[in-house]
PDB file of N, CA and C in Angstrom:
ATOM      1  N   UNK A   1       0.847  -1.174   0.000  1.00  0.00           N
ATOM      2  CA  UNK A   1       0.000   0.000   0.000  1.00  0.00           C
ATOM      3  C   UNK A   1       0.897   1.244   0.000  1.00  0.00           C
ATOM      4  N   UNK A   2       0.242   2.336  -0.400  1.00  0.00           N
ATOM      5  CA  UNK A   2       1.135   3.837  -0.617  1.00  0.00           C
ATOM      6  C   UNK A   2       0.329   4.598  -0.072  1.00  0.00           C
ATOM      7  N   UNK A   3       1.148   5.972   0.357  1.00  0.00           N
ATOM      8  CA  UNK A   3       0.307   7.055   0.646  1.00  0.00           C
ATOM      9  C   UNK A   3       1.415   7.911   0.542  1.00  0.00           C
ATOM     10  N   UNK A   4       1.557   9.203   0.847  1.00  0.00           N
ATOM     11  CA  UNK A   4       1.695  10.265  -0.080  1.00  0.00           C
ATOM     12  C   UNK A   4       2.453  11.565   1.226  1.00  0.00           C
ATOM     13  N   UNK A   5       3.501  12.015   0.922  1.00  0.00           N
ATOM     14  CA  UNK A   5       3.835  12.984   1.676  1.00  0.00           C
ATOM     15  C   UNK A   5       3.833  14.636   0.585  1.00  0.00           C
ATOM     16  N   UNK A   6       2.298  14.952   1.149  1.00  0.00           N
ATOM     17  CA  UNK A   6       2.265  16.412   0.413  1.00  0.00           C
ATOM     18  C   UNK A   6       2.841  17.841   1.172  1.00  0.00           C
ATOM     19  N   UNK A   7       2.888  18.814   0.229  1.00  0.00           N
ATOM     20  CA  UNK A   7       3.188  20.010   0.894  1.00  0.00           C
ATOM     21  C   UNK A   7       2.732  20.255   2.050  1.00  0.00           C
ATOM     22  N   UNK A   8       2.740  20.551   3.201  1.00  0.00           N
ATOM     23  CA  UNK A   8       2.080  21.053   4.275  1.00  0.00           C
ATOM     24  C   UNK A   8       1.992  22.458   4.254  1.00  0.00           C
ATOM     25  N   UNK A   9       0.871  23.174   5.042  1.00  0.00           N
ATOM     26  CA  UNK A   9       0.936  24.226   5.395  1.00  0.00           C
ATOM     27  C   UNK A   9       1.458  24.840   6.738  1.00  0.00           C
ATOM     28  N   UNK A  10       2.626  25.430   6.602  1.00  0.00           N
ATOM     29  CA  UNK A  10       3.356  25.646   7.842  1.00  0.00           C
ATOM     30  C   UNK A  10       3.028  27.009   8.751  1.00  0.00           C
ATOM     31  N   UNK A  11       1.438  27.570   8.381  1.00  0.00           N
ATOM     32  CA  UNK A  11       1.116  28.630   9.102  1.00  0.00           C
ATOM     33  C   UNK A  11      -0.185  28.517   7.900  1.00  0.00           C
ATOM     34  N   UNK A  12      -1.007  29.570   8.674  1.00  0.00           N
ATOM     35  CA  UNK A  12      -2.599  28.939   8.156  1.00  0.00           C
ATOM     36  C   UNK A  12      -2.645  30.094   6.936  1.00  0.00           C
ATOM     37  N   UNK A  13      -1.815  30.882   6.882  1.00  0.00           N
ATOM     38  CA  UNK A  13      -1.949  31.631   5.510  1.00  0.00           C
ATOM     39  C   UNK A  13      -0.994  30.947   4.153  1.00  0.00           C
ATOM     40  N   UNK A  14      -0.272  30.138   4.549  1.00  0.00           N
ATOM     41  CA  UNK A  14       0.829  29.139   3.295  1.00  0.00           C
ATOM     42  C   UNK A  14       0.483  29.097   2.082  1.00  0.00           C
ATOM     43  N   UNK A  15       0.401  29.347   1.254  1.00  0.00           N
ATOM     44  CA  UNK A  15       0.071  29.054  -0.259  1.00  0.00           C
ATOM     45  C   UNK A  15       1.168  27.862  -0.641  1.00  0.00           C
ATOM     46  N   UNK A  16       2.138  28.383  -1.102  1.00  0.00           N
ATOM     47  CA  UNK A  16       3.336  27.309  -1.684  1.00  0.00           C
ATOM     48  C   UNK A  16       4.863  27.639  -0.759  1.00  0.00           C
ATOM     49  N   UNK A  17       5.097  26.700  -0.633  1.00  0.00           N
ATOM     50  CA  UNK A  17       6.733  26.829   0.073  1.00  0.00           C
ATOM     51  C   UNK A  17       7.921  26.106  -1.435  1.00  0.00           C
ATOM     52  N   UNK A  18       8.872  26.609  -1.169  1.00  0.00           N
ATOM     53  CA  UNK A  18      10.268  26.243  -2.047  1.00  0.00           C
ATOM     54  C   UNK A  18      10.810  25.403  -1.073  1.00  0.00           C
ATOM     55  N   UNK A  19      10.656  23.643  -2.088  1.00  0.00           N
ATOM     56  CA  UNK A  19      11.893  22.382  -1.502  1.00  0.00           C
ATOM     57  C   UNK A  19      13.424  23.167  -1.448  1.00  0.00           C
ATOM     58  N   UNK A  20      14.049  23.276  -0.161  1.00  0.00           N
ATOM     59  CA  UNK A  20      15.401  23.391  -0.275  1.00  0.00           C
ATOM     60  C   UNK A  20      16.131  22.717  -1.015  1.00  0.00           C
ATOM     61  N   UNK A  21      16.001  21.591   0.568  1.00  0.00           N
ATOM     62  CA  UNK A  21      16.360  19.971   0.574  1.00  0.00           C
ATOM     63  C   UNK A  21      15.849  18.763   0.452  1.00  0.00           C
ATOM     64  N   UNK A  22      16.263  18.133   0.124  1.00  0.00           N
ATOM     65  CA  UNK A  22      15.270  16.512   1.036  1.00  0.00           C
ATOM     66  C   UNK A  22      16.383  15.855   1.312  1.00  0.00           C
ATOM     67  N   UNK A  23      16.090  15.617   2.706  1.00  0.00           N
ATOM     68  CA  UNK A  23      16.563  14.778   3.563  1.00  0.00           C
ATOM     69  C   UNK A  23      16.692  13.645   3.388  1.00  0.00           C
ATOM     70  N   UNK A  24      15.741  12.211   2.354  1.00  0.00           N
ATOM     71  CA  UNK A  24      15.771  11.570   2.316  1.00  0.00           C
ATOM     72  C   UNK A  24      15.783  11.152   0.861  1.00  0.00           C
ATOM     73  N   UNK A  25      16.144  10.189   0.163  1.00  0.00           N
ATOM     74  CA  UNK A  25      15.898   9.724  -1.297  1.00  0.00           C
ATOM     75  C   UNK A  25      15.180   8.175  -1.193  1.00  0.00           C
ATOM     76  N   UNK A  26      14.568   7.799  -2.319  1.00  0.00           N
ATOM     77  CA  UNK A  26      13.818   6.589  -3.097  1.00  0.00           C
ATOM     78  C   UNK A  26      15.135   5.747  -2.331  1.00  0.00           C
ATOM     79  N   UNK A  27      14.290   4.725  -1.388  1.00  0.00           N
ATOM     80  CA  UNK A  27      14.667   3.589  -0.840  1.00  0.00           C
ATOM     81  C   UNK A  27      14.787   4.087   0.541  1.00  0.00           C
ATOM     82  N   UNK A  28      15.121   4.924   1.041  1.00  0.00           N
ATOM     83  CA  UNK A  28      14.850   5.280   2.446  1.00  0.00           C
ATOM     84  C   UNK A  28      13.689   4.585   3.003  1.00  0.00           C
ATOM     85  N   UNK A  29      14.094   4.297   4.557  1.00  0.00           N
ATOM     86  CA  UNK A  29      13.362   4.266   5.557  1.00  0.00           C
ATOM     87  C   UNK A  29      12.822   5.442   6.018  1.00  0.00           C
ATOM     88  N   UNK A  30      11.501   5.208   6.465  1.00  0.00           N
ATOM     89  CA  UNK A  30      11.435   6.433   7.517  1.00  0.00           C
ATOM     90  C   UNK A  30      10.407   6.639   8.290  1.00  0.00           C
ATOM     91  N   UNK A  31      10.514   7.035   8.937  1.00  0.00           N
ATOM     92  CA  UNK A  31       9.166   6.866  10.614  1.00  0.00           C
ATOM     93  C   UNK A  31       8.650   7.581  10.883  1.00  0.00           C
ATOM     94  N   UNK A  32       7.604   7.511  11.742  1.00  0.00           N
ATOM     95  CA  UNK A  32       6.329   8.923  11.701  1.00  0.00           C
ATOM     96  C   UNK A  32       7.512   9.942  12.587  1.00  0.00           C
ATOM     97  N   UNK A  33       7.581  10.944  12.353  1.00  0.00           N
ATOM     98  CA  UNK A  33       7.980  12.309  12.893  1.00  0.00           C
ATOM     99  C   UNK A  33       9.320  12.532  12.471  1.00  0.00           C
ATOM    100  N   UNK A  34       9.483  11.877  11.148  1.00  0.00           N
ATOM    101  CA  UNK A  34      11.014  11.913  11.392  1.00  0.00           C
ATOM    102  C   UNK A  34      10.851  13.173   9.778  1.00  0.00           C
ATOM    103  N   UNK A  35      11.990  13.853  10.048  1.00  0.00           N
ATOM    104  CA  UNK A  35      12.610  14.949   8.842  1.00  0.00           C
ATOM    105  C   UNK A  35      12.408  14.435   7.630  1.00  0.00           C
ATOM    106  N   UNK A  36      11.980  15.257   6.539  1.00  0.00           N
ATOM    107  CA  UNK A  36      12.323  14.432   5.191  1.00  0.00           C
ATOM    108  C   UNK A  36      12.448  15.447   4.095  1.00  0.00           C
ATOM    109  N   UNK A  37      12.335  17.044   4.523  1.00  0.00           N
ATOM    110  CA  UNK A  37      11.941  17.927   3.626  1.00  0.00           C
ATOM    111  C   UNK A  37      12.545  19.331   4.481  1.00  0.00           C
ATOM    112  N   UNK A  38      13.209  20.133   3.682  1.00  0.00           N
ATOM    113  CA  UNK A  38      13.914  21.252   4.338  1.00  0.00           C
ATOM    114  C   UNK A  38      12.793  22.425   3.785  1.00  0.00           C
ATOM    115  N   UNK A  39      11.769  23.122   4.062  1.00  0.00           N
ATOM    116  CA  UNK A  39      11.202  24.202   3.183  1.00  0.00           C
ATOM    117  C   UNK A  39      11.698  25.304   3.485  1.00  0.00           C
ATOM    118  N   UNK A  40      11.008  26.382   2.606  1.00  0.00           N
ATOM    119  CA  UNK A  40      11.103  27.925   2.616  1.00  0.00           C
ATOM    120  C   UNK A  40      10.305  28.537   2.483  1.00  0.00           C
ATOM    121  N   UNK A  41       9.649  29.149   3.117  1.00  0.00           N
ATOM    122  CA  UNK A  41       8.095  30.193   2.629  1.00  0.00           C
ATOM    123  C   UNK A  41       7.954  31.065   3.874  1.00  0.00           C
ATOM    124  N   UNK A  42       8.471  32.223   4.191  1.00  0.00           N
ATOM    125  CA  UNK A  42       8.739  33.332   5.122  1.00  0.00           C
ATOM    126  C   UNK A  42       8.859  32.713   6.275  1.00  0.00           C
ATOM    127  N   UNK A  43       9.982  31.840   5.645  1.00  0.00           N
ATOM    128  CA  UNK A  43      10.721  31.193   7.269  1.00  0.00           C
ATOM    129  C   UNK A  43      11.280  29.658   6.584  1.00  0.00           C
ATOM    130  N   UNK A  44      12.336  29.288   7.455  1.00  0.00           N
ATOM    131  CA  UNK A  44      12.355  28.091   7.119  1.00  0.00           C
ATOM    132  C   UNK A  44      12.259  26.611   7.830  1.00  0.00           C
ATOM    133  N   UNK A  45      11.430  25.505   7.917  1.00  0.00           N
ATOM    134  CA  UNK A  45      10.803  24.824   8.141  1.00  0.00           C
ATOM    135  C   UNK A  45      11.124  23.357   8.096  1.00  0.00           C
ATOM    136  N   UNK A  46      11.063  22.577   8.499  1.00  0.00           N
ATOM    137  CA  UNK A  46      11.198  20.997   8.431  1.00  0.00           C
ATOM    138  C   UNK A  46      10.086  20.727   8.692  1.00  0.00           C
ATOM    139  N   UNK A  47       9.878  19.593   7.213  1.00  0.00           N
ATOM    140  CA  UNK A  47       8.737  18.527   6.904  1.00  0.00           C
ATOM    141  C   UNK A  47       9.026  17.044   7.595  1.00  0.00           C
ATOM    142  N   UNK A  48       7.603  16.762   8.287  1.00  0.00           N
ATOM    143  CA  UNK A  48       7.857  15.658   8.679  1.00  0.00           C
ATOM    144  C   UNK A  48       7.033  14.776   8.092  1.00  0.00           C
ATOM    145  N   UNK A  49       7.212  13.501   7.808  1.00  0.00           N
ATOM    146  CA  UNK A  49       6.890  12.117   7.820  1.00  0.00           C
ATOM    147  C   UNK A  49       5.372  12.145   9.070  1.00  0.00           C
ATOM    148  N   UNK A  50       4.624  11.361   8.346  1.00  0.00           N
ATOM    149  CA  UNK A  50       3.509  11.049   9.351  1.00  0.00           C
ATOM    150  C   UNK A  50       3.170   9.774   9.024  1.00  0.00           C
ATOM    151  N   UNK A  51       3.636   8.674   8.393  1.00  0.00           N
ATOM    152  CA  UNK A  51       3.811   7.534   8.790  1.00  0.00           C
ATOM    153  C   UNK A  51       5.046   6.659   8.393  1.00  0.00           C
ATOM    154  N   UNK A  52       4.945   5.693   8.824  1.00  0.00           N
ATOM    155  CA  UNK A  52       6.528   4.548   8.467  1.00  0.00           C
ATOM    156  C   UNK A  52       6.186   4.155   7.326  1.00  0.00           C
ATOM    157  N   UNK A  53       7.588   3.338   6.787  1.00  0.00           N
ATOM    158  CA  UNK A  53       7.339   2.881   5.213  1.00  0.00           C
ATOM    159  C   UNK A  53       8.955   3.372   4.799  1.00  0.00           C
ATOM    160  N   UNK A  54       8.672   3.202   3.896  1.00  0.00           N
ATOM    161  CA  UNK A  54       9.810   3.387   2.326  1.00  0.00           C
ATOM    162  C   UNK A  54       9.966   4.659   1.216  1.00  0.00           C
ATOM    163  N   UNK A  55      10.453   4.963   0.855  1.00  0.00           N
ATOM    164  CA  UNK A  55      10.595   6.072   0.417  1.00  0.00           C
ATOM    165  C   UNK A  55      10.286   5.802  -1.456  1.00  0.00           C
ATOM    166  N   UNK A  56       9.593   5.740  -1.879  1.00  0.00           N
ATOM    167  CA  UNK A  56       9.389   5.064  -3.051  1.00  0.00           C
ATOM    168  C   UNK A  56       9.705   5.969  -4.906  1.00  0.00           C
ATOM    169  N   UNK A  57       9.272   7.342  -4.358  1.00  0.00           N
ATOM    170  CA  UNK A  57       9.840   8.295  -5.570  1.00  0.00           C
ATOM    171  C   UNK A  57       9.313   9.143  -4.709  1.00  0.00           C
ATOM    172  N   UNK A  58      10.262  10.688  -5.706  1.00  0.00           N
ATOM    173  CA  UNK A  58      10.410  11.825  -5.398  1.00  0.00           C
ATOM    174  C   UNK A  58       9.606  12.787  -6.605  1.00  0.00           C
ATOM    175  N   UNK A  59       8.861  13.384  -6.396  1.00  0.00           N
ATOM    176  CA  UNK A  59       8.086  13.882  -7.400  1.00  0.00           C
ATOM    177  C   UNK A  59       8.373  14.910  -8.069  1.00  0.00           C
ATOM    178  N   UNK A  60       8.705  15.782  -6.985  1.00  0.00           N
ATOM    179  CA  UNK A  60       9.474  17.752  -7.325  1.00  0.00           C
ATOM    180  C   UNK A  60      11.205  17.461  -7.082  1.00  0.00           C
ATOM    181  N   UNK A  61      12.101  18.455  -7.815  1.00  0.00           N
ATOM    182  CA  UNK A  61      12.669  18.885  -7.560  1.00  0.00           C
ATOM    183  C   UNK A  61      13.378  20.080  -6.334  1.00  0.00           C
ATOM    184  N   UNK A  62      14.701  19.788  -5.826  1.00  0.00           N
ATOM    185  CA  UNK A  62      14.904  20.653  -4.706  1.00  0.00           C
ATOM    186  C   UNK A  62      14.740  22.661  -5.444  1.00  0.00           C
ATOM    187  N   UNK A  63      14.619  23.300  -5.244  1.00  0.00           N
ATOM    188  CA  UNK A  63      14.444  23.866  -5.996  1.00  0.00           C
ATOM    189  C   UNK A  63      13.193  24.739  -6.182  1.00  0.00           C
ATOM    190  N   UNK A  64      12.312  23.167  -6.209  1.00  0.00           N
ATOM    191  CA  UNK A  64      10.902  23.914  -6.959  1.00  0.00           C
ATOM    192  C   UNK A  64      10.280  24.328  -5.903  1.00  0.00           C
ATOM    193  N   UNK A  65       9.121  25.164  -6.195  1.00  0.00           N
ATOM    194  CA  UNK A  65       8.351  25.826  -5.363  1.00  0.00           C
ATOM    195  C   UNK A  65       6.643  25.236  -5.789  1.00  0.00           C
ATOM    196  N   UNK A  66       6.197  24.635  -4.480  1.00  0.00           N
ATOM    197  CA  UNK A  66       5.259  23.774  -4.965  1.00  0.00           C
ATOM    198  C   UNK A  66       4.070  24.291  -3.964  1.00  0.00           C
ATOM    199  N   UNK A  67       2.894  23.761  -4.603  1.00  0.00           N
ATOM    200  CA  UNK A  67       1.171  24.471  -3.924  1.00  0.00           C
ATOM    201  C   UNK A  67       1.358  23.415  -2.984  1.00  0.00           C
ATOM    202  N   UNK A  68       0.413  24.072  -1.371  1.00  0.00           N
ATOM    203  CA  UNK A  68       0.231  23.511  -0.587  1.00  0.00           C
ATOM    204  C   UNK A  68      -0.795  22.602  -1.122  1.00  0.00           C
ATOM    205  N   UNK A  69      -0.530  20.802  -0.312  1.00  0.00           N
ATOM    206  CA  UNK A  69      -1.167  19.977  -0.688  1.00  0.00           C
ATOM    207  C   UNK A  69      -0.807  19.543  -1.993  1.00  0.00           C
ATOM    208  N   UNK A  70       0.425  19.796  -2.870  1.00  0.00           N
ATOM    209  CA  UNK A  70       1.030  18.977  -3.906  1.00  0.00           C
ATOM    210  C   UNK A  70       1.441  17.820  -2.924  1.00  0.00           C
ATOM    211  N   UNK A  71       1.477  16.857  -3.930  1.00  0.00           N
ATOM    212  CA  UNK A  71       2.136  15.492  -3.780  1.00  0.00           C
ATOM    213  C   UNK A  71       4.120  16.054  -4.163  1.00  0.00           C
ATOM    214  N   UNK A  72       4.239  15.504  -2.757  1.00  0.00           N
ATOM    215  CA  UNK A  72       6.041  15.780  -2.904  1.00  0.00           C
ATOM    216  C   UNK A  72       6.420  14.302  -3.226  1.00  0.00           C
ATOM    217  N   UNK A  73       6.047  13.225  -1.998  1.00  0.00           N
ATOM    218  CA  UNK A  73       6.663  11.824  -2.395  1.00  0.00           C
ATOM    219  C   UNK A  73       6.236  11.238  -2.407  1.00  0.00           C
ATOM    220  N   UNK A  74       5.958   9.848  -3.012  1.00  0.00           N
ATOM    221  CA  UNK A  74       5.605   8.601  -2.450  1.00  0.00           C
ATOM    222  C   UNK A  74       6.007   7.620  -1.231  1.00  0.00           C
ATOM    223  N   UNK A  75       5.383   7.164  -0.585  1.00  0.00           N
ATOM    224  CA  UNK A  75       6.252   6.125   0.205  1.00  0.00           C
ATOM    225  C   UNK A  75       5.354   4.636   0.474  1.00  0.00           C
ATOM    226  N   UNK A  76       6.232   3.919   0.480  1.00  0.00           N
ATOM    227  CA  UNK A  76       5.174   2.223   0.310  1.00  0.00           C
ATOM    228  C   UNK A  76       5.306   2.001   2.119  1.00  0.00           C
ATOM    229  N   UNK A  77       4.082   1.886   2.483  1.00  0.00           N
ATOM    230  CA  UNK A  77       3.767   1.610   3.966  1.00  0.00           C
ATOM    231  C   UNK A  77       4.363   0.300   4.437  1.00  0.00           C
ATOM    232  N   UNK A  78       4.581   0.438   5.969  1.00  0.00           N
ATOM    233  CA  UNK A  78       5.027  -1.020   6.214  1.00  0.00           C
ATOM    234  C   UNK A  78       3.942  -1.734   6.485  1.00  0.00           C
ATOM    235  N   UNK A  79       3.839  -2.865   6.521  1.00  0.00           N
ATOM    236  CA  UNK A  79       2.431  -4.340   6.010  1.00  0.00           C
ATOM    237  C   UNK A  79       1.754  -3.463   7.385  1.00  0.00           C
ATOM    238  N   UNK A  80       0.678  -3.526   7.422  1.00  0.00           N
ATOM    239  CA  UNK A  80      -0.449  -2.986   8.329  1.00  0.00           C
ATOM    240  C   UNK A  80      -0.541  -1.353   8.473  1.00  0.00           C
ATOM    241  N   UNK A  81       0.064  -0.382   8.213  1.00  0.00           N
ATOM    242  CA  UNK A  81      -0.496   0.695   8.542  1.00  0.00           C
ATOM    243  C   UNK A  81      -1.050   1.647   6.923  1.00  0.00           C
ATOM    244  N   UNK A  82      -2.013   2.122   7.156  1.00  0.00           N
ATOM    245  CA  UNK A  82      -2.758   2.872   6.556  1.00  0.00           C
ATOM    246  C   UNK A  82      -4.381   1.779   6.093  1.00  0.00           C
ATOM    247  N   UNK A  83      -4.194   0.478   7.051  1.00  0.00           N
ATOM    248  CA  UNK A  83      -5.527  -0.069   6.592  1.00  0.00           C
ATOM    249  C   UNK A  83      -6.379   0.104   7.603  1.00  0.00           C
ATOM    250  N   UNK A  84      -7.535   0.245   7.132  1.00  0.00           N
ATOM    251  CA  UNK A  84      -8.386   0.481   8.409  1.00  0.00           C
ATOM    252  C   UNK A  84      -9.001  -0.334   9.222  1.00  0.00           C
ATOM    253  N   UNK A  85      -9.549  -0.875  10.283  1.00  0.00           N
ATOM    254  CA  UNK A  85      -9.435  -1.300  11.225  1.00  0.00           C
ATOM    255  C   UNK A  85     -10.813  -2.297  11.259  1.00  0.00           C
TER     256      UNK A  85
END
């Protein structure tokens, strides 16, 4: 299963923030709260991970400047989380 690490809004007025960095690349591990995204949008910010899994592709470039709620990455869940109950 997949689910999706999108732009966040890092203050309730956010439109789009600019990827610095990413912290992580396609095949990474990575766990709920952990770093994966350096932003910029009148301040600068770390994106976190909100669940475990794999890092599966990278969608944007560091660089780009993307709408809140774009799809930044993919990541393939580990066996049981994101199914519902």
């Amino acid at each position: 299963m997949e689910d999706y690490i999108l732009m966040a809004a890092m203050y309730p007025t956010m439109t789009s923030g600019k990827v610095d960095k990413f912290l992580v690349k396609p095949g990474d591990k990575v766990v709920k709260g952990m770093a994966v995204a350096e932003i910029i949008s009148e301040g600068y910010f770390t994106l976190l991970s909100e669940v475990d899994g794999n890092i599966s592709e990278i969608y944007v470039s560091e660089g780009e400047y993307v709408e809140v709620d774009s799809v930044l990455m993919e990541i393939t869940l580990k066996e049981g989380e994101g199914e519902e109950a």
